[in-house]
C-alpha atoms as a PDB file:
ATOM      1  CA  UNK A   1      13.359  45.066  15.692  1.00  0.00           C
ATOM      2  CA  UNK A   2       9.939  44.826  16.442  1.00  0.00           C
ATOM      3  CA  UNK A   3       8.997  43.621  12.746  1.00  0.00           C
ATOM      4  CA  UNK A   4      11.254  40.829  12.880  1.00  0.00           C
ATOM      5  CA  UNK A   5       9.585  40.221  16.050  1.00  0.00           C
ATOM      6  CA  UNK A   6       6.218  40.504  14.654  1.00  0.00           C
ATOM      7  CA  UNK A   7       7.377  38.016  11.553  1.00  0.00           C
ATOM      8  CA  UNK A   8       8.782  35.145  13.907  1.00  0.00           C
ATOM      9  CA  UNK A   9       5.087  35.694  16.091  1.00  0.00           C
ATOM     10  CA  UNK A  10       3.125  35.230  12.294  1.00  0.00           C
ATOM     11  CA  UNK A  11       5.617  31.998  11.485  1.00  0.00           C
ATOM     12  CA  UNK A  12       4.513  30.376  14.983  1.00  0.00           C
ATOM     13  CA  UNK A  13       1.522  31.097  14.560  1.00  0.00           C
ATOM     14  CA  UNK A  14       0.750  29.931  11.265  1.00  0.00           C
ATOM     15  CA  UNK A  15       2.928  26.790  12.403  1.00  0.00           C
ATOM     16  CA  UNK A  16       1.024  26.127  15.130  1.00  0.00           C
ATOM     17  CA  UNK A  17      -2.469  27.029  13.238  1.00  0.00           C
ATOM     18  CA  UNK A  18      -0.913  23.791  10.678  1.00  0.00           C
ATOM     19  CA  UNK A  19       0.029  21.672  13.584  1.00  0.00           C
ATOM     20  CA  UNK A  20      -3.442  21.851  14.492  1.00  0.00           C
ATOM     21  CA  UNK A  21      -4.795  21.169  11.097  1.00  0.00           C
ATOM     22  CA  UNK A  22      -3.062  18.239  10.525  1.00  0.00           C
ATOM     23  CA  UNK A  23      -2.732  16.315  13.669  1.00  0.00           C
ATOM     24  CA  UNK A  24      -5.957  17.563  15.692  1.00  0.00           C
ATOM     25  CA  UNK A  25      -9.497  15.803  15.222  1.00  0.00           C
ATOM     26  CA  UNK A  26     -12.588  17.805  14.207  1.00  0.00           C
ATOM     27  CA  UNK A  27     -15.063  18.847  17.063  1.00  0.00           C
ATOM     28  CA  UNK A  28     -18.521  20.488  17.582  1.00  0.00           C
ATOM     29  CA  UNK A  29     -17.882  23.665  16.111  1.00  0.00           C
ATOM     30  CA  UNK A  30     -16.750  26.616  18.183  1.00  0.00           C
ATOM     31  CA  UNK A  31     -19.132  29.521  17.910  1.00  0.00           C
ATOM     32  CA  UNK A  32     -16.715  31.589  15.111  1.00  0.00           C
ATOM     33  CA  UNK A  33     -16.170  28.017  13.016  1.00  0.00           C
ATOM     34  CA  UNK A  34     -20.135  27.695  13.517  1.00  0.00           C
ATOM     35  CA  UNK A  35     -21.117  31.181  12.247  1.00  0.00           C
ATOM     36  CA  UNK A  36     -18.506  31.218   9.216  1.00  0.00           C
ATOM     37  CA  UNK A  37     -19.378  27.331   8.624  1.00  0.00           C
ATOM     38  CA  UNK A  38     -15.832  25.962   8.733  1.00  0.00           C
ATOM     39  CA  UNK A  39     -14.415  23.156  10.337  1.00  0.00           C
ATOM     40  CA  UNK A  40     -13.467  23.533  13.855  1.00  0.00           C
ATOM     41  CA  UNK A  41     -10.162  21.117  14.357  1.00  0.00           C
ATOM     42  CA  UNK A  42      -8.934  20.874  17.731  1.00  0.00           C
ATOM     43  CA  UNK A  43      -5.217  19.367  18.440  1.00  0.00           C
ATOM     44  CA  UNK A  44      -4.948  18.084  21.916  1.00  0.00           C
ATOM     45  CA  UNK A  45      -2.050  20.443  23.514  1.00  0.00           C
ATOM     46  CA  UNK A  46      -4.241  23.641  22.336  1.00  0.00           C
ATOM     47  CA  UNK A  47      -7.617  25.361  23.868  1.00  0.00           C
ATOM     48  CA  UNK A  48      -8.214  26.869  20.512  1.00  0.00           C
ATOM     49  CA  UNK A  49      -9.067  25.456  17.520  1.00  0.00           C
ATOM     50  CA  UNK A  50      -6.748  25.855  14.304  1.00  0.00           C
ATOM     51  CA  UNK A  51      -9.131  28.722  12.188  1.00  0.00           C
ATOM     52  CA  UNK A  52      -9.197  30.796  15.662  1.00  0.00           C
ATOM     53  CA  UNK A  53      -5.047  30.289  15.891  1.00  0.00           C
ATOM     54  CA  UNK A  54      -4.479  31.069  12.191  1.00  0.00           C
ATOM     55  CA  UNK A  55      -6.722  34.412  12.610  1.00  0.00           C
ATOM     56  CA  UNK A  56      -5.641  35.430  15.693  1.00  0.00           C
ATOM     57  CA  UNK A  57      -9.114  34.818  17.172  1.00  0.00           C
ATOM     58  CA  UNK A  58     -10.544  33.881  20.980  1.00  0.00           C
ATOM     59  CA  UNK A  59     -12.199  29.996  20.825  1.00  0.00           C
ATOM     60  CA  UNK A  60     -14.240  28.774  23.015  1.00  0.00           C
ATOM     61  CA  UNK A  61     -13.911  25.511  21.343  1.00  0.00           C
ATOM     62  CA  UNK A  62     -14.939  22.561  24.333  1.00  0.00           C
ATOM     63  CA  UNK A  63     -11.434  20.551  22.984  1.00  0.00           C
ATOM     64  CA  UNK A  64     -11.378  16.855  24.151  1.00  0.00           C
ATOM     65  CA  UNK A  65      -9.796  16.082  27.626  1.00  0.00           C
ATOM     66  CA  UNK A  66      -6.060  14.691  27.980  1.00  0.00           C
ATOM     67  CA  UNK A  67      -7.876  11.547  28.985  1.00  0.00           C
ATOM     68  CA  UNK A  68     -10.274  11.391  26.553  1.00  0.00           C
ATOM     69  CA  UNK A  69      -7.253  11.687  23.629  1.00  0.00           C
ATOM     70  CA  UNK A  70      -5.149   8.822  25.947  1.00  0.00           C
ATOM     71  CA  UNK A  71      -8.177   7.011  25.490  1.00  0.00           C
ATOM     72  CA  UNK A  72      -8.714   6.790  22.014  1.00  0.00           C
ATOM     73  CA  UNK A  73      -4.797   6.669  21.443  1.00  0.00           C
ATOM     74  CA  UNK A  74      -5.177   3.282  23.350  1.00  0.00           C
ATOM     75  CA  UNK A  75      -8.192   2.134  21.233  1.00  0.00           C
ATOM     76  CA  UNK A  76      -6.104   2.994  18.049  1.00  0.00           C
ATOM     77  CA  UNK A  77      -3.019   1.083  19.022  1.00  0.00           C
ATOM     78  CA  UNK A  78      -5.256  -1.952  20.277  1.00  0.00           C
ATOM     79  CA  UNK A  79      -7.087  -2.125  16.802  1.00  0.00           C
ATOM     80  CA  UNK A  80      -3.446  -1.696  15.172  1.00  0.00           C
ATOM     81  CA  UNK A  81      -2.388  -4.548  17.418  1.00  0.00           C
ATOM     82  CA  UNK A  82      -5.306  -6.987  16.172  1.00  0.00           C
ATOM     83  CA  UNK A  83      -4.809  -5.813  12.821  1.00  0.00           C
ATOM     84  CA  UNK A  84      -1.259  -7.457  12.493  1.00  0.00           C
ATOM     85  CA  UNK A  85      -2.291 -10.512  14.677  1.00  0.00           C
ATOM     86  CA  UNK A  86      -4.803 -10.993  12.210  1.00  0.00           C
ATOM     87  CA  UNK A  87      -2.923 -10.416   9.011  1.00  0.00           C
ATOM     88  CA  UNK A  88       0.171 -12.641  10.441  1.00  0.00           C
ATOM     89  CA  UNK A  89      -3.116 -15.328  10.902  1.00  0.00           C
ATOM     90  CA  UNK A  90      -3.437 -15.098   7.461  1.00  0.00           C
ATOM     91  CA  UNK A  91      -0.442 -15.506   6.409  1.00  0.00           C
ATOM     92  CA  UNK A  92       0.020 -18.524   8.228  1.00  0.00           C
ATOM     93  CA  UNK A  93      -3.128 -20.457   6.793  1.00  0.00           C
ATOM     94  CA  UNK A  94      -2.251 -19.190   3.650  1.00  0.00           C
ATOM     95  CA  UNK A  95       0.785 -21.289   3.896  1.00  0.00           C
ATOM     96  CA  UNK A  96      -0.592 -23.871   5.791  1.00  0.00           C
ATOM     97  CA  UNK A  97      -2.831 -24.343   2.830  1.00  0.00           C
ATOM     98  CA  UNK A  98      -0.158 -23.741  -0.019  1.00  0.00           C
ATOM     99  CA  UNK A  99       1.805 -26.933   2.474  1.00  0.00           C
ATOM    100  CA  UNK A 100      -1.496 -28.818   2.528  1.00  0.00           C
ATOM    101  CA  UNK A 101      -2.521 -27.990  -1.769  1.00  0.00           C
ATOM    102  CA  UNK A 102       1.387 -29.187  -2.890  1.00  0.00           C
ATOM    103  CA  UNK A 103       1.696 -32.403  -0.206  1.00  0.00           C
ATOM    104  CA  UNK A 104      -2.168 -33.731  -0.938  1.00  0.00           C
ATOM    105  CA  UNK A 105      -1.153 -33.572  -4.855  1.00  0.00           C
ATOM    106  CA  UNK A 106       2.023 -35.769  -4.020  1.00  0.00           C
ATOM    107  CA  UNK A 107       0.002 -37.768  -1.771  1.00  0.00           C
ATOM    108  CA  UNK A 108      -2.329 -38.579  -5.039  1.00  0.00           C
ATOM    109  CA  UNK A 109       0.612 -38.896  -7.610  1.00  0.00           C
ATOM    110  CA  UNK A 110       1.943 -41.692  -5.015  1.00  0.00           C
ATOM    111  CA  UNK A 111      -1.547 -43.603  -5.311  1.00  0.00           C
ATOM    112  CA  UNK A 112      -0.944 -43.196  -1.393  1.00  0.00           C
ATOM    113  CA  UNK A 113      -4.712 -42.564   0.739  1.00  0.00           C
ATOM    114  CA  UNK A 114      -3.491 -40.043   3.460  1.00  0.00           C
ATOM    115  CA  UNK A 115      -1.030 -37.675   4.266  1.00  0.00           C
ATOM    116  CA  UNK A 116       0.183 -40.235   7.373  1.00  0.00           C
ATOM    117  CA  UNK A 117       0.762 -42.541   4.294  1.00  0.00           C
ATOM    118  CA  UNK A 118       3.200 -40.065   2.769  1.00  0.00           C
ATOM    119  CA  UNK A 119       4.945 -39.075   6.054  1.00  0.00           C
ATOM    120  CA  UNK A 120       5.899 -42.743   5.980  1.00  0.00           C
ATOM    121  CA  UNK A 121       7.081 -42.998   2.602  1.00  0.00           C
ATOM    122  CA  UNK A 122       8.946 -39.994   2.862  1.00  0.00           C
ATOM    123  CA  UNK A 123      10.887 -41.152   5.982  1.00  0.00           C
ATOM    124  CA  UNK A 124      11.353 -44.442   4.342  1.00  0.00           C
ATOM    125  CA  UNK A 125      12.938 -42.600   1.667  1.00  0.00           C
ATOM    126  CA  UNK A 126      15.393 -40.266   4.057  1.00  0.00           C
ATOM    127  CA  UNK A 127      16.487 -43.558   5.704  1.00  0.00           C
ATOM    128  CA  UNK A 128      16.986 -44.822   2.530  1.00  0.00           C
ATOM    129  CA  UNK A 129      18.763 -42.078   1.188  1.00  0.00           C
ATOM    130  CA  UNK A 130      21.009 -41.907   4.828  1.00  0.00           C
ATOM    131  CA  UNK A 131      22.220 -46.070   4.238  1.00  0.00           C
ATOM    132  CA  UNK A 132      24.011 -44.740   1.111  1.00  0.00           C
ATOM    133  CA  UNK A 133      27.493 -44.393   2.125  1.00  0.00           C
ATOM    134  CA  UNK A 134      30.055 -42.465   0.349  1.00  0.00           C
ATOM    135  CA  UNK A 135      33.603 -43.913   0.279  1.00  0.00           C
ATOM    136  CA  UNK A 136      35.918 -41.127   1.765  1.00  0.00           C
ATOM    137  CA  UNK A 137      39.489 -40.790   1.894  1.00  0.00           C
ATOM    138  CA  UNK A 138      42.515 -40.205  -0.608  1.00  0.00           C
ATOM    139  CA  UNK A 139      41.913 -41.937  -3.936  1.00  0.00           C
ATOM    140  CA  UNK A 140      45.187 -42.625  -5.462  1.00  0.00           C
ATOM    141  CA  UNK A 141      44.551 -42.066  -9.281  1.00  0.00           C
ATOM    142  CA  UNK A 142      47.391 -42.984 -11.813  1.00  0.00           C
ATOM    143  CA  UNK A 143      48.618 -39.579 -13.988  1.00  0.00           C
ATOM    144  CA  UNK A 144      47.679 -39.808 -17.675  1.00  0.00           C
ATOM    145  CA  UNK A 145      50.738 -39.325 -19.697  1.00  0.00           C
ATOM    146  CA  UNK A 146      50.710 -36.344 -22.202  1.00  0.00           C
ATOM    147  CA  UNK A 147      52.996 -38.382 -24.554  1.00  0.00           C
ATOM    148  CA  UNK A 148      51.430 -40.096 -27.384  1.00  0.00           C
ATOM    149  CA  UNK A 149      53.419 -43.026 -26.829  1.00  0.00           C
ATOM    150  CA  UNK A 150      53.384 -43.394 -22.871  1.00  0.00           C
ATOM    151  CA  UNK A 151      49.602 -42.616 -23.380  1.00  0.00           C
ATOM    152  CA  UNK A 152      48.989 -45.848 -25.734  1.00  0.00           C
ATOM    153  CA  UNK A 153      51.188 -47.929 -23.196  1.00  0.00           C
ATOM    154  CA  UNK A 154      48.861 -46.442 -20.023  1.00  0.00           C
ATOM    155  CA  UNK A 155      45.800 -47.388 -21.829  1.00  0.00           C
ATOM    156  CA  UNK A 156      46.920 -50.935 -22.747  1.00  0.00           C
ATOM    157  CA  UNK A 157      47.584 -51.511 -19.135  1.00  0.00           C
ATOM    158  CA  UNK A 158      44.488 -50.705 -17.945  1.00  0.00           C
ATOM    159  CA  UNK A 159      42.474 -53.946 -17.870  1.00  0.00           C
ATOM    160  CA  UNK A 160      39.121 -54.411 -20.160  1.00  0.00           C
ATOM    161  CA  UNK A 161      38.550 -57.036 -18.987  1.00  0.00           C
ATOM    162  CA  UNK A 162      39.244 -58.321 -22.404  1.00  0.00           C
ATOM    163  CA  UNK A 163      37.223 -56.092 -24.443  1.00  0.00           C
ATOM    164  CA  UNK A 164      38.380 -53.330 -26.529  1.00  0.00           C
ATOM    165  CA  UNK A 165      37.341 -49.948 -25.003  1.00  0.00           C
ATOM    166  CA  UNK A 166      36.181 -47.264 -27.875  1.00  0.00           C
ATOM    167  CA  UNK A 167      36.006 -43.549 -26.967  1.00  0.00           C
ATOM    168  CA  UNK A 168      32.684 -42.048 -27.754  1.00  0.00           C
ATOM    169  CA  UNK A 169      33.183 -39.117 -30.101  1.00  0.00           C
ATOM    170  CA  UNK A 170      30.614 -36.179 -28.647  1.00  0.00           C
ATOM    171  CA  UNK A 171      29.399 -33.335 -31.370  1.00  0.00           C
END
């Protein structure tokens, strides 16, 4: 009983010892790290530092206060904060300037002198575009016979307007 004991202390342990290695910041060496010239990484809910945990070692380590890691925790997620303000900056003059690149060349194609120029001609063209009316409602269109002879007869009546109406042949 008391190995299994003893193997479930070594697995915390070397958890915790990990824990430390991979989410703590390095410090001023402890006086163990110092002598065997490693690197002394403190993790901020320890007092030891993660070569004393993993060797089962006393550390006397000065770790950073709970206020000092709040600290620069606040400074990291301000700097993360100006980072994506600035990148969605960015983005926006990139396509304000893709807008401005694509509506200047149209501007120029026009023979037009400024963009207020094109505004205008581009409304002009909407309202334009709006006046068209489409006739709605229920066409009543007459049923082509399949019969060769009621066909010819359909045809004839349809008026020409005294012309004689050839079918284009398509390849």
């Amino acid at each position: 009983m008391s190995s299994l004991l003893s193997i479930a202390k070594a697995k915390q342990k070397n958890a915790l010892a990990d824990k430390i290695q991979r989410t703590g910041i390095e410090m001023s060496p402890c006086s163990r790290c110092e002598r065997l010239s490693l690197c002394c990484i403190v993790a901020t809910d320890t007092s030891r530092c993660g070569e004393c945990v993993g060797s089962k070692q006393k550390c006397d380590v000065a770790g950073p206060s709970l206020s000092d890691w709040k600290s620069l925790e606040r400074e990291e997620r301000r700097l993360d904060d100006e980072r994506r303000e600035t990148l969605a900056k960015l983005l926006r003059l990139d396509l304000q300037q893709r807008s401005l690149r694509t509506r200047g060349r149209e501007m120029l194609r026009r023979g037009l002198k400024s963009l207020d120029e094109l505004d205008a001609a581009e409304e002009a063209e909407r309202v334009a575009a709006a006046k068209i009316t489409v006739p709605t409602g229920d066409f009543d269109f007459p049923e082509i016979p399949l019969d060769p002879v009621e066909a010819e007869a359909f045809w004839a009546s349809l008026d020409s307007g005294g012309e004689k109406l050839q079918a284009s042949q398509s390849s």
